[in-house]
Protein backbone atom coordinates (compact mmCIF):
# COMPACT_ATOMS: atom_id res chain seq x y z
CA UNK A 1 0.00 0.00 0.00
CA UNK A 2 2.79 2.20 0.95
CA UNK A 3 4.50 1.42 -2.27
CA UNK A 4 1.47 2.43 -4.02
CA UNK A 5 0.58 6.01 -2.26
CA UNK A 6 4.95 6.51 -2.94
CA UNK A 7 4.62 6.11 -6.80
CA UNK A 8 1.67 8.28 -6.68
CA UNK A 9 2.62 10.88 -4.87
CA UNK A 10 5.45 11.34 -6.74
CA UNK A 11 3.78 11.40 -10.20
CA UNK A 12 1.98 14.27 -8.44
CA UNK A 13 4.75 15.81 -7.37
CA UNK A 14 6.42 15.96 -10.83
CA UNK A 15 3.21 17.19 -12.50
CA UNK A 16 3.72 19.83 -9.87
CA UNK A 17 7.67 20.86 -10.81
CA UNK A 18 6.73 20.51 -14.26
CA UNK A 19 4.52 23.22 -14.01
CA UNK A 20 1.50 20.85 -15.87
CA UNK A 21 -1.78 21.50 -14.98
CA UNK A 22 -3.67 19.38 -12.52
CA UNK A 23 -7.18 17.85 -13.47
CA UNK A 24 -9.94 17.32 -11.06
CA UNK A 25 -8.42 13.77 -10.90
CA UNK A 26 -5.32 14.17 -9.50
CA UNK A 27 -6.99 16.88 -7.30
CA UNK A 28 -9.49 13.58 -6.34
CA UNK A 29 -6.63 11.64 -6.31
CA UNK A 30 -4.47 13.29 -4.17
CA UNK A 31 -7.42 13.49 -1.44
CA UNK A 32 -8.06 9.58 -1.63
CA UNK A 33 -3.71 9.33 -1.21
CA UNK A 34 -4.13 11.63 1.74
CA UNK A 35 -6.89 9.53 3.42
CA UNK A 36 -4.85 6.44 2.78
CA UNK A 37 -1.89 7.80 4.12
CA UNK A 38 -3.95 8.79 7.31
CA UNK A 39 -5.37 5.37 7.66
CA UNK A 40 -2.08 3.81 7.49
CA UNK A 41 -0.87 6.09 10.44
CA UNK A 42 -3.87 4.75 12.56
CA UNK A 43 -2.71 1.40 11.92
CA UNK A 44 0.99 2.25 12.83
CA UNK A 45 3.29 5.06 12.42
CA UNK A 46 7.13 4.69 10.60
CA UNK A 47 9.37 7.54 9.78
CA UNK A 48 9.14 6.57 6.07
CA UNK A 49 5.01 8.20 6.07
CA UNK A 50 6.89 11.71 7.01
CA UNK A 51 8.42 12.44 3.52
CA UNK A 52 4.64 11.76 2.21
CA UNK A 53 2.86 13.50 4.07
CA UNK A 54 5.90 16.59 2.93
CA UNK A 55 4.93 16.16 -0.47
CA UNK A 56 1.32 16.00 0.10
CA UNK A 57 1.83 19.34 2.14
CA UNK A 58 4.14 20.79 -0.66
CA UNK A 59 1.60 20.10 -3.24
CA UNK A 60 -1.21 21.63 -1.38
CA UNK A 61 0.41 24.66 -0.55
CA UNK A 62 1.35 25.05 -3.84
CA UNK A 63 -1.86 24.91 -4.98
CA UNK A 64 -3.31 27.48 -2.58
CA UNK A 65 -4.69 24.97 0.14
CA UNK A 66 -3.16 26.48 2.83
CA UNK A 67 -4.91 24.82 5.22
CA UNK A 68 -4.49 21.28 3.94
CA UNK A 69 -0.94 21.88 4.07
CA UNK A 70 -0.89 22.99 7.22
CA UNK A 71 -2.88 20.13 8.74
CA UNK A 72 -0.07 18.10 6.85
CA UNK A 73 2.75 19.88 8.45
CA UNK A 74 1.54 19.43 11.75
CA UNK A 75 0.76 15.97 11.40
CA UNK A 76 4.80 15.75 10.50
CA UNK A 77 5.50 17.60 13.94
CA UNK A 78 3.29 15.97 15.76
CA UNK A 79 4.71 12.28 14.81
CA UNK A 80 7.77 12.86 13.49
CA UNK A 81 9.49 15.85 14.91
CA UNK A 82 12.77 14.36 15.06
CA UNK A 83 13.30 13.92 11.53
CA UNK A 84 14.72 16.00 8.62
CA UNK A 85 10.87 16.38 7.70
CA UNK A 86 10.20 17.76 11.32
CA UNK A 87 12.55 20.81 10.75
CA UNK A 88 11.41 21.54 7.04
CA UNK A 89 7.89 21.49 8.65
CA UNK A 90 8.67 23.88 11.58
CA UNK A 91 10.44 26.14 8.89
CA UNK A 92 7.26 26.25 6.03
CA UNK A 93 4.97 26.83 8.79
CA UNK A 94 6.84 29.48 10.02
CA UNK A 95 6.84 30.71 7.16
CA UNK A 96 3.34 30.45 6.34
CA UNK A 97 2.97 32.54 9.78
CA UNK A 98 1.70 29.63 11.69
CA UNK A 99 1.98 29.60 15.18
CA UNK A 100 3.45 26.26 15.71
CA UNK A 101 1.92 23.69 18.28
CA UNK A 102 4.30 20.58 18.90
CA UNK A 103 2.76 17.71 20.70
CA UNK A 104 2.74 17.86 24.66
CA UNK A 105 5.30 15.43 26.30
CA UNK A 106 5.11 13.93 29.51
CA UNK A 107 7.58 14.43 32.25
CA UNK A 108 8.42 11.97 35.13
CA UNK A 109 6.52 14.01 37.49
CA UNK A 110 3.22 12.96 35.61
CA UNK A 111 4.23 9.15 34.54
CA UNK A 112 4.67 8.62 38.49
CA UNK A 113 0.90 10.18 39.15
CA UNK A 114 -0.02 7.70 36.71
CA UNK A 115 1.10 4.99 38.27
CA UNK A 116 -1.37 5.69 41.67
């Protein structure tokens, strides 16, 4: 499946550097490869979804869907801050002017309540 969203994410993102127009298909299609992409991550969660879920955000931005993109960036911070992908996130939504909101970490403080 992963394979799958991969080869068609980048055909999209090629159509997108080579400046062709996109048809209400690829828009379609690039909302069914998001959805996929986001059922994958409820089914587990690698490092190899966060250069996707870039690409989808690059391509939406691009496009004008700022708020698709964003949504895509933070999904990048939230679950894979540590990566290249993380920074490059931080940095476009910073540059979009969006505050940024990374994910809230517990400390040992609260894992010990937890454990009464």
């Amino acid at each position: 499946v992963i394979d799958d969203i991969t080869k068609k994410v980048d055909r999209l993102t090629e159509k997108l550097y080579e400046r062709e127009l996109y048809t209400p298909e690829d828009s379609r299609q690039l909302i069914a490869l998001k959805l996929q992409l986001d059922e994958q991550m409820d089914v587990m969660s690698e490092a190899s979804f966060a250069p996707l879920y870039y690409k989808i955000a690059n391509i939406y931005r691009a496009r004008g869907k700022e708020k698709e993109a964003i949504i895509c960036y933070q999904t990048i911070l939230e679950n894979f801050s540590e990566t290249a992908y993380g920074a490059k996130s931080r940095d476009n939504l910073t540059e979009m002017g969006v505050e940024i909101k990374l994910p809230e970490t517990k400390s040992a403080d609260d894992e010990e309540e937890e454990e009464f």
